[in-house]
N, C-alpha and C. Protein backbone atom coordinates (compact mmCIF):
# COMPACT_ATOMS: atom_id res chain seq x y z
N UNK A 1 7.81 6.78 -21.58
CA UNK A 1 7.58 5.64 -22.46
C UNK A 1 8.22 4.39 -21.85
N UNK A 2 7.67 2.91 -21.76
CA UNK A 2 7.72 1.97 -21.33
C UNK A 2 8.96 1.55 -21.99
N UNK A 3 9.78 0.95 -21.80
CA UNK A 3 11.16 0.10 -22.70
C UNK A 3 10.88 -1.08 -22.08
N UNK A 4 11.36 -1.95 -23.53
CA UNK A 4 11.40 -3.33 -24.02
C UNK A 4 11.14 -3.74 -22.56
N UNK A 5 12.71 -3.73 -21.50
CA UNK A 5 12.27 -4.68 -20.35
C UNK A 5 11.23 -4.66 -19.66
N UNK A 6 10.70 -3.43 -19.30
CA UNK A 6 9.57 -2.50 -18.77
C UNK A 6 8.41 -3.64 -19.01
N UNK A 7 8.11 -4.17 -20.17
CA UNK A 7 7.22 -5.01 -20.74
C UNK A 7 7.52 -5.99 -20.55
N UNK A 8 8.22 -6.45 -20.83
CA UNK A 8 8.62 -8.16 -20.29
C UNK A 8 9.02 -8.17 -18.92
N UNK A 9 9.52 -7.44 -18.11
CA UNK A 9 9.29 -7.69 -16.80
C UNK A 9 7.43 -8.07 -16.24
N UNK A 10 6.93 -6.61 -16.96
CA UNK A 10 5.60 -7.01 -16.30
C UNK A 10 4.79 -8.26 -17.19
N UNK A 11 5.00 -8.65 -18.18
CA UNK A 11 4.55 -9.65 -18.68
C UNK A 11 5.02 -11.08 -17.39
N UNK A 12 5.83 -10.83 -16.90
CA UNK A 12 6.55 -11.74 -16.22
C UNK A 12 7.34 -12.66 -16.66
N UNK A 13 8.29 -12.36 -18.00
CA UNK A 13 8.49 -13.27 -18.98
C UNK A 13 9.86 -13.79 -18.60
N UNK A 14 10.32 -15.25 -18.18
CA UNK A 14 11.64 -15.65 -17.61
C UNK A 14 12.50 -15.41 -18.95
N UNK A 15 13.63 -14.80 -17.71
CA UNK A 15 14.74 -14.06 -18.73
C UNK A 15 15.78 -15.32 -19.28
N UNK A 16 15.41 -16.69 -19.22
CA UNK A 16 16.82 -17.81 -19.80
C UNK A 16 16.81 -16.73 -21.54
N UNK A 17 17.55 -17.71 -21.32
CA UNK A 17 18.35 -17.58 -23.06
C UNK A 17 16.45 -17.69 -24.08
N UNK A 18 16.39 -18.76 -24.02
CA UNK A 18 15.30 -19.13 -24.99
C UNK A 18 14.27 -18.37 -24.96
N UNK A 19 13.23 -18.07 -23.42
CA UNK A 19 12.42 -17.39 -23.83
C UNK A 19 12.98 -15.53 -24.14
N UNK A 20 13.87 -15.05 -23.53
CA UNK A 20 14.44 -13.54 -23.94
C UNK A 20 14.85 -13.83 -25.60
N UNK A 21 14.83 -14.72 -26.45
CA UNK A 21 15.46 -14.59 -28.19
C UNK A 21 13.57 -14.80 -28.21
N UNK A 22 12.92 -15.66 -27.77
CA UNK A 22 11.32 -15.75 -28.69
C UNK A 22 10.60 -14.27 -28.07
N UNK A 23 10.76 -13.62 -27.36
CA UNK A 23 10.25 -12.26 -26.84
C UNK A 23 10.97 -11.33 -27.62
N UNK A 24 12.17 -11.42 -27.98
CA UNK A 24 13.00 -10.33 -28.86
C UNK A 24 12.09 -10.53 -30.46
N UNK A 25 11.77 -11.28 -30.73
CA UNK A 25 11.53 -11.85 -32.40
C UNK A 25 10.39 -11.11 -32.60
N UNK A 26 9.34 -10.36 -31.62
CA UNK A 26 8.10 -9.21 -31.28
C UNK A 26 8.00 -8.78 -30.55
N UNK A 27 9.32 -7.66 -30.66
CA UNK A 27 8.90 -6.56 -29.20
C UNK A 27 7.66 -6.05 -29.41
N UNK A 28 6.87 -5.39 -30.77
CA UNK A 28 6.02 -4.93 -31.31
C UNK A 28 4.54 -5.30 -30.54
N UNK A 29 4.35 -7.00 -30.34
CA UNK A 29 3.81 -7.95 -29.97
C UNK A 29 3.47 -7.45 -29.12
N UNK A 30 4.81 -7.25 -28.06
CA UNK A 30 4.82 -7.68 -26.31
C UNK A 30 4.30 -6.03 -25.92
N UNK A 31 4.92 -4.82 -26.61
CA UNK A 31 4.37 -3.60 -26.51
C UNK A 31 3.10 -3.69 -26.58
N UNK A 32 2.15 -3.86 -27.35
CA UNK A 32 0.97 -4.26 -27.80
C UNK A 32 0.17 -4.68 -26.57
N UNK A 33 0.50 -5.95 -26.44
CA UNK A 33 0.00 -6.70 -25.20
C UNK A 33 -0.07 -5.92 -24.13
N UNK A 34 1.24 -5.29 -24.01
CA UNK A 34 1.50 -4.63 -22.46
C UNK A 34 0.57 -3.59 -22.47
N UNK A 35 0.28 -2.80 -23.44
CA UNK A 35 -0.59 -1.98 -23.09
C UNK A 35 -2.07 -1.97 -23.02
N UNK A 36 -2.71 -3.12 -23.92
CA UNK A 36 -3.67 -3.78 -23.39
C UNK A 36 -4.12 -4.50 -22.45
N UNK A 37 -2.99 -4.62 -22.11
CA UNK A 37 -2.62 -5.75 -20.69
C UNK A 37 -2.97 -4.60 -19.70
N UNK A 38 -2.25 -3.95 -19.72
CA UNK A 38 -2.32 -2.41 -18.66
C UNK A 38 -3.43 -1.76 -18.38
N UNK A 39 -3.87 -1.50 -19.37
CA UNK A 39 -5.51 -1.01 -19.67
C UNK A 39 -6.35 -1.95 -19.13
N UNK A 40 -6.58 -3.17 -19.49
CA UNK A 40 -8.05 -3.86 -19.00
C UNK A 40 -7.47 -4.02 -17.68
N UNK A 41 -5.87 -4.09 -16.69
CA UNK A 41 -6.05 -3.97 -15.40
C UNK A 41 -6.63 -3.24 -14.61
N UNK A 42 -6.31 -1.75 -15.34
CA UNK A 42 -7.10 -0.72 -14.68
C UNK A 42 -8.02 -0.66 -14.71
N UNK A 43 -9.10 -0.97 -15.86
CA UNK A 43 -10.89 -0.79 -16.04
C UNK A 43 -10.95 -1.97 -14.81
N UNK A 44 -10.45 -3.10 -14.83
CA UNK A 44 -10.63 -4.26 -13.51
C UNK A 44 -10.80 -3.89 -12.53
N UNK A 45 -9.90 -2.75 -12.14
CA UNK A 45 -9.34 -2.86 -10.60
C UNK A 45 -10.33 -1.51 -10.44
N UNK A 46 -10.70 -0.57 -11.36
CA UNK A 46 -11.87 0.51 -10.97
C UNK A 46 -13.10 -0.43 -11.05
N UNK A 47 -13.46 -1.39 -12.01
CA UNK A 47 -14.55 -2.25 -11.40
C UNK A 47 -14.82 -2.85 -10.20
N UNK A 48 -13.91 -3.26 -9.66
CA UNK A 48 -13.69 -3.99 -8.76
C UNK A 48 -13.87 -3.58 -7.12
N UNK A 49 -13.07 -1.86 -7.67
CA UNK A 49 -13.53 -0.89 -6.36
C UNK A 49 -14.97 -0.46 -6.37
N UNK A 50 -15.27 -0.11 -7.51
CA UNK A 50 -16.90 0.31 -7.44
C UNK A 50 -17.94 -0.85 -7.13
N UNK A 51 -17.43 -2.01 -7.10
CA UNK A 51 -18.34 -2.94 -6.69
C UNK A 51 -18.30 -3.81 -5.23
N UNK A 52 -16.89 -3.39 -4.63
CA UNK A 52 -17.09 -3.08 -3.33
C UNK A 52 -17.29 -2.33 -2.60
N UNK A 53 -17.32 -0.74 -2.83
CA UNK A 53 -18.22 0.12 -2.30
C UNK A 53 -19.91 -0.01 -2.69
N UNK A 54 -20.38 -0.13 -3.59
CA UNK A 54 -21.68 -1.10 -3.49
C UNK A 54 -21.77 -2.12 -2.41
N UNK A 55 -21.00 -2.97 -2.51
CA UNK A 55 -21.26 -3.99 -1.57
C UNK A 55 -20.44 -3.39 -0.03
N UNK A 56 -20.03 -2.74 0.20
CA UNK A 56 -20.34 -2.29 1.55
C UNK A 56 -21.62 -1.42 2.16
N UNK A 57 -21.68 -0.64 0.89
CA UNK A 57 -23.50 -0.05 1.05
C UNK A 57 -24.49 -0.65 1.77
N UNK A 58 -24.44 -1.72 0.76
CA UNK A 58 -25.24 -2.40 0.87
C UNK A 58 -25.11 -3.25 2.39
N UNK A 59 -24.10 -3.71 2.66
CA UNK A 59 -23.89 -4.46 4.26
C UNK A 59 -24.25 -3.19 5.11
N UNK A 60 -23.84 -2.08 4.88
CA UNK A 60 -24.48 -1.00 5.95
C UNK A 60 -25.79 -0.71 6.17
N UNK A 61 -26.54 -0.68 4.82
CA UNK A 61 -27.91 -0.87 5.09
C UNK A 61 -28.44 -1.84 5.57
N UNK A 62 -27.96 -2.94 5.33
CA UNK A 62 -28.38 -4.31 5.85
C UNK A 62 -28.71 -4.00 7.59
N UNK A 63 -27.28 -3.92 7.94
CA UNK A 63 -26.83 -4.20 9.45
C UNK A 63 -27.86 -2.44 10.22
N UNK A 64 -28.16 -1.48 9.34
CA UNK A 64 -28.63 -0.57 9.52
C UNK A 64 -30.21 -1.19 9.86
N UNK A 65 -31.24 -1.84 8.91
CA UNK A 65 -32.08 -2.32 9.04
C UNK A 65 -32.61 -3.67 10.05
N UNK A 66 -31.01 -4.10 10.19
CA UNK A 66 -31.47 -4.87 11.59
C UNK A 66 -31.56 -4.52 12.52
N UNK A 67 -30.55 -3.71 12.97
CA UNK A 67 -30.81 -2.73 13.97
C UNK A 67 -32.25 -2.00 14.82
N UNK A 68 -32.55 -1.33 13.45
CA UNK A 68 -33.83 -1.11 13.37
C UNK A 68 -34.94 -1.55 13.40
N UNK A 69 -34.44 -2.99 13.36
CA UNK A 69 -35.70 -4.57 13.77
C UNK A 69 -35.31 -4.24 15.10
N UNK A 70 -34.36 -5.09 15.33
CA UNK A 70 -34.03 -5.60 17.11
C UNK A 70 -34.70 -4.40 17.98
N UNK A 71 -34.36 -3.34 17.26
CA UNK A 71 -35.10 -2.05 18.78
C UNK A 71 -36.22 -1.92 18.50
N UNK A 72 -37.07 -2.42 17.72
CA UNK A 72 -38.70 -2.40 17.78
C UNK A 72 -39.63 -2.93 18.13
């Protein structure tokens, strides 16, 4: 299980005085966030891979089909 700092570290939240008392006033909040936060990174970053393996496919076929010009 994630603790308080765990979340506000990755929130990136500067530790002065002021913003660590307005982050304390909803840890509830920042838990919340963080794990939504966490979640749509990962659906991102698996989008993100599956759409550059597409797009290398796709450059392989490309460079595959020129190929296949130039020697004909």
């Amino acid at each position: 299980m994630k603790t308080d700092f765990d979340c506000y570290e990755a929130l990136g939240v500067a530790w002065s005085k002021r913003s660590y008392q307005i982050v304390l006033l909803d840890s509830d909040r920042v838990r919340s966030l963080y794990s939504t936060e966490a979640q749509n990174a990962r659906q991102r970053y698996k989008q993100v891979r599956e759409l550059s393996s597409v797009n290398n496919l796709r450059k392989a076929i490309s460079r595959s089909e020129f190929k296949n010009i130039s020697s004909s």
